[in-house]
C-alpha atoms as a PDB file:
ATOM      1  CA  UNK A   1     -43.215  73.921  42.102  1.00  0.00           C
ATOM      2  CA  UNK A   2     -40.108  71.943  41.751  1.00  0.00           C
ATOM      3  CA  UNK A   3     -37.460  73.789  39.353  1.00  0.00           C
ATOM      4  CA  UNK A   4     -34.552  70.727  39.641  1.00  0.00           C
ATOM      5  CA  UNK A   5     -32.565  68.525  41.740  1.00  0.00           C
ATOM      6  CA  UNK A   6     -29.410  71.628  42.989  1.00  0.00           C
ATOM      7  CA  UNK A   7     -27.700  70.209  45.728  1.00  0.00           C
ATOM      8  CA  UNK A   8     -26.076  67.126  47.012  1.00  0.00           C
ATOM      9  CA  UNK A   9     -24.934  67.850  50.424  1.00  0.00           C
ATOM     10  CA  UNK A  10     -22.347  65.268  52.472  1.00  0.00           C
ATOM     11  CA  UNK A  11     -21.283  65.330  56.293  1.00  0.00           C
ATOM     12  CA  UNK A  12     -17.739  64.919  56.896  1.00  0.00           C
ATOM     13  CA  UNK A  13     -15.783  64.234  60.235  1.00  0.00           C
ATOM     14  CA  UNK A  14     -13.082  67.044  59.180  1.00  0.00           C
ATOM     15  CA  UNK A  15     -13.876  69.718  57.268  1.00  0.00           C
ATOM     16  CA  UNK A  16     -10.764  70.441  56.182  1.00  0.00           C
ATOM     17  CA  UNK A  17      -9.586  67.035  55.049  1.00  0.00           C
ATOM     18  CA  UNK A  18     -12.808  66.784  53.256  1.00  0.00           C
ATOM     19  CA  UNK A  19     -11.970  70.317  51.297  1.00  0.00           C
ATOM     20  CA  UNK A  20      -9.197  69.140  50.619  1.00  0.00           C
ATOM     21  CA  UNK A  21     -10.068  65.735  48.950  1.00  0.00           C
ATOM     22  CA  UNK A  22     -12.599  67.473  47.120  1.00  0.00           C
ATOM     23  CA  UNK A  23     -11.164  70.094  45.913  1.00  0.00           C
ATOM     24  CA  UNK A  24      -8.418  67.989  44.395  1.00  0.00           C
ATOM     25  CA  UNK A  25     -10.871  65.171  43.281  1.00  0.00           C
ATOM     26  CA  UNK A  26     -12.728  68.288  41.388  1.00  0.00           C
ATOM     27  CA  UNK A  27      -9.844  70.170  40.470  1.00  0.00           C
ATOM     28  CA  UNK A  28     -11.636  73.127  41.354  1.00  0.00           C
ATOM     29  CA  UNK A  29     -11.254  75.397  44.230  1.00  0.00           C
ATOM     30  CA  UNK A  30     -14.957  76.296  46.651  1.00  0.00           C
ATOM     31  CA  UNK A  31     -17.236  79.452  45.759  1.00  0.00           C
ATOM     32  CA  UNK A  32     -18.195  78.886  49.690  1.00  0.00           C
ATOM     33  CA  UNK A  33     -15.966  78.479  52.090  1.00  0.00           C
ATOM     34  CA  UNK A  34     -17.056  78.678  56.222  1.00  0.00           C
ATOM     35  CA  UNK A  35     -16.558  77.079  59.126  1.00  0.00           C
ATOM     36  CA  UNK A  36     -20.006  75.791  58.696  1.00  0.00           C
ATOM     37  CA  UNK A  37     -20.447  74.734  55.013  1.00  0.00           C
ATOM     38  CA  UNK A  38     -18.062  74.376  52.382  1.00  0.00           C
ATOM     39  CA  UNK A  39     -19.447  74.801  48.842  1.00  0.00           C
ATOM     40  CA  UNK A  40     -18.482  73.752  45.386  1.00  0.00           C
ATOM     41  CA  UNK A  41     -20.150  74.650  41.880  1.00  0.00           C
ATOM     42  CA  UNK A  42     -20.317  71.524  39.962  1.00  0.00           C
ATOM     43  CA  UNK A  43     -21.202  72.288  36.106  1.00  0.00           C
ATOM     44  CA  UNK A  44     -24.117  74.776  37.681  1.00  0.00           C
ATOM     45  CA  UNK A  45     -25.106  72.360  40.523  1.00  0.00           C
ATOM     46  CA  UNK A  46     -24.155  71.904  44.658  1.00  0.00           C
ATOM     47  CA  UNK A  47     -21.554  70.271  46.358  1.00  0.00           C
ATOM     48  CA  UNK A  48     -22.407  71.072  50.109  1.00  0.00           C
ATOM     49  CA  UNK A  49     -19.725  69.624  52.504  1.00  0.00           C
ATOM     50  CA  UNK A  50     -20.807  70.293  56.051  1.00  0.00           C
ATOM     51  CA  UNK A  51     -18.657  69.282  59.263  1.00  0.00           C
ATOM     52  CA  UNK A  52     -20.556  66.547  61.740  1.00  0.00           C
ATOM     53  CA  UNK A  53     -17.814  64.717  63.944  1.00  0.00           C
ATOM     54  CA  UNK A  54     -20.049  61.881  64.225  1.00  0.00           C
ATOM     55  CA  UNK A  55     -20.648  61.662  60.336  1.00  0.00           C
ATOM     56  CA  UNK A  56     -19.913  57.739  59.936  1.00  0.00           C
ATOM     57  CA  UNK A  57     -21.171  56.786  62.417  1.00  0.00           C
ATOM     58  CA  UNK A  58     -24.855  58.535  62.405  1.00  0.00           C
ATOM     59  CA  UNK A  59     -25.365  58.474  58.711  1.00  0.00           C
ATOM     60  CA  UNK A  60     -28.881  57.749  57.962  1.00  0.00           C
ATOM     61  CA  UNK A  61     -30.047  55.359  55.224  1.00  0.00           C
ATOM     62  CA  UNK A  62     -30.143  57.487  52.041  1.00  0.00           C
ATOM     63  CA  UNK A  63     -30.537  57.057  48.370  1.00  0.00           C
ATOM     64  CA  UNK A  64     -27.355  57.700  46.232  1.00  0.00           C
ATOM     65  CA  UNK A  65     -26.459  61.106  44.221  1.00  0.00           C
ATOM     66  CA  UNK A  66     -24.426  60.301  41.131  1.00  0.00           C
ATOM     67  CA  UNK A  67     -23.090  62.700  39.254  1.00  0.00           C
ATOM     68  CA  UNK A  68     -22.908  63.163  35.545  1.00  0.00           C
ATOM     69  CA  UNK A  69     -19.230  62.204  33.838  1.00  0.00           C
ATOM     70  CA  UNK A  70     -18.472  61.418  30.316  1.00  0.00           C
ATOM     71  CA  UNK A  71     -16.644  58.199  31.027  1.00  0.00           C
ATOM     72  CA  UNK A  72     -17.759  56.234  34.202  1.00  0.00           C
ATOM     73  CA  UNK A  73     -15.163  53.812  33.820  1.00  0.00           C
ATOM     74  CA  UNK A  74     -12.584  56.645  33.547  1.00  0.00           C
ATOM     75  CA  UNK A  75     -13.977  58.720  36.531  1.00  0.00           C
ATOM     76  CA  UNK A  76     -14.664  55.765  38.681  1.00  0.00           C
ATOM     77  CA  UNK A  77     -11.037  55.034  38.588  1.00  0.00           C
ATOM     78  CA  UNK A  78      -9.952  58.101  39.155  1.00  0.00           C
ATOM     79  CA  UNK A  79     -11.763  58.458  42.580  1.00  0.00           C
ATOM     80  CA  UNK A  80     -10.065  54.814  43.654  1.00  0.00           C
ATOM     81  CA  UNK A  81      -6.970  56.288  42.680  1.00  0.00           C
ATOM     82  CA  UNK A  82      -7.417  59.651  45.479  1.00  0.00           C
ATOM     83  CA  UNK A  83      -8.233  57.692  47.826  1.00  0.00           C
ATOM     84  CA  UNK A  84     -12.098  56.139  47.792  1.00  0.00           C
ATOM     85  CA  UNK A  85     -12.785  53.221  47.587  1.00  0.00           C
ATOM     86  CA  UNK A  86     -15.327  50.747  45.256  1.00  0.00           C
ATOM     87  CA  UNK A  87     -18.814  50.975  46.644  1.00  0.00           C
ATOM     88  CA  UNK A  88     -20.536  49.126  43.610  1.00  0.00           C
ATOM     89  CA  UNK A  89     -18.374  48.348  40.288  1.00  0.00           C
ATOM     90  CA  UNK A  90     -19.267  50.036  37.022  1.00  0.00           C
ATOM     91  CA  UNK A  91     -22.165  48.472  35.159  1.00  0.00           C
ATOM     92  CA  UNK A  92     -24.379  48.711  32.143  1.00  0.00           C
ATOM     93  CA  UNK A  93     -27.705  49.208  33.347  1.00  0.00           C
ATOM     94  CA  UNK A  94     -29.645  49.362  29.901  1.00  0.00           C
ATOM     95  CA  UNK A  95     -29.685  51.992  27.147  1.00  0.00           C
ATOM     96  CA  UNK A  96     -26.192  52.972  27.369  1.00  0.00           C
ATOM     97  CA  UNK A  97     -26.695  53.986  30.776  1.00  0.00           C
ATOM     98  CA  UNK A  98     -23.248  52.821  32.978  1.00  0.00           C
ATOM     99  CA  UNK A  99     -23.230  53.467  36.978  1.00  0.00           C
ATOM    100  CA  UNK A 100     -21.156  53.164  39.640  1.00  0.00           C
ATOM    101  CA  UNK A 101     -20.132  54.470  42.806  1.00  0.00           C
ATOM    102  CA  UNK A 102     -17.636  54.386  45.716  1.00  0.00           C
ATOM    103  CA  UNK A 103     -17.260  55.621  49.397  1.00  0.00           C
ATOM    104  CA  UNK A 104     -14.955  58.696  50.052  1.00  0.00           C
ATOM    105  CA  UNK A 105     -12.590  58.705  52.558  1.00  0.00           C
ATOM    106  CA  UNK A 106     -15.630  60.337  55.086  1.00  0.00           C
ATOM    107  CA  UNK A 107     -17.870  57.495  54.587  1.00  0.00           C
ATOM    108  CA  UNK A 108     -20.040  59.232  51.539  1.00  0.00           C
ATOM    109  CA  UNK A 109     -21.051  56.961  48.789  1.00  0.00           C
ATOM    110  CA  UNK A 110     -20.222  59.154  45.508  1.00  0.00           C
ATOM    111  CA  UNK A 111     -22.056  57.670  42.707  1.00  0.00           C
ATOM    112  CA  UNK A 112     -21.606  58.402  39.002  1.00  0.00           C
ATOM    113  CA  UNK A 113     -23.337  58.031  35.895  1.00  0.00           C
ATOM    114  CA  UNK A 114     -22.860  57.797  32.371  1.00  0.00           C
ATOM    115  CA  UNK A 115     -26.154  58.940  30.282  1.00  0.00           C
ATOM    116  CA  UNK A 116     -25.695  59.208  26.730  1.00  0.00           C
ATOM    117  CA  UNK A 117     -29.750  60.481  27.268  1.00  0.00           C
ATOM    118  CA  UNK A 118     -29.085  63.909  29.204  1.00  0.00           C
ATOM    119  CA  UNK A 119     -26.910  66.598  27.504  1.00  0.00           C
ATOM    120  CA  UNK A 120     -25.343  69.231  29.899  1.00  0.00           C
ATOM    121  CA  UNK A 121     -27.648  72.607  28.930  1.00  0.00           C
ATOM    122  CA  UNK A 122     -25.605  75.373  28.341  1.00  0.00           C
END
């Protein structure tokens, strides 16, 4: 029933701000771009930036999304250095397995992961 986890969608007080953020934090420009939703392919999964003025301060409980990078250290640093800021510090969590995550500057906790386990199909 289930074919895979596709999309990881965030509300952000100002659209544009947030496009802009992201789009520099990606380096890559969005496939979907309205008033409405904003969209970026990520190595073949979702992005979803939607606008919701009261974003921080109605944000409901939620588990984290972390995305796949090849150095967590190296990416997690990055991210403090546009502008987020440190959620939960880098850690080994077993296995090779490193994690961490911050809050962008719209109040979304980015996480990321580094999994030596799961190779990007191509």
């Amino acid at each position: 029933m289930f074919l895979a986890l596709r999309t990881a969608v965030y509300q952000v007080p100002d659209l544009e701000k947030a496009k802009s953020w992201y789009s520099n934090t990606l380096g890559l420009q969005p496939y979907f771009d309205q008033p409405f939703y904003i969209g970026y392919n990520v190595g073949g999964y979702e992005l979803g930036l939607v606008p919701d003025p009261d974003a921080c301060a109605t944000r409901a409980a939620a588990g984290i999304a972390y995305w796949g990078v090849q150095d967590a250290r190296a990416a997690y640093e990055h991210l403090l250095s546009l502008g987020a800021t440190s959620h939960e510090l880098v850690q080994d969590v077993g296995g090779g397995i490193l994690v961490g995550s911050v809050c962008d500057p719209f109040g979304n906790i980015l996480g990321v992961i580094q999994n030596p386990n799961f190779k990007v199909q191509a």
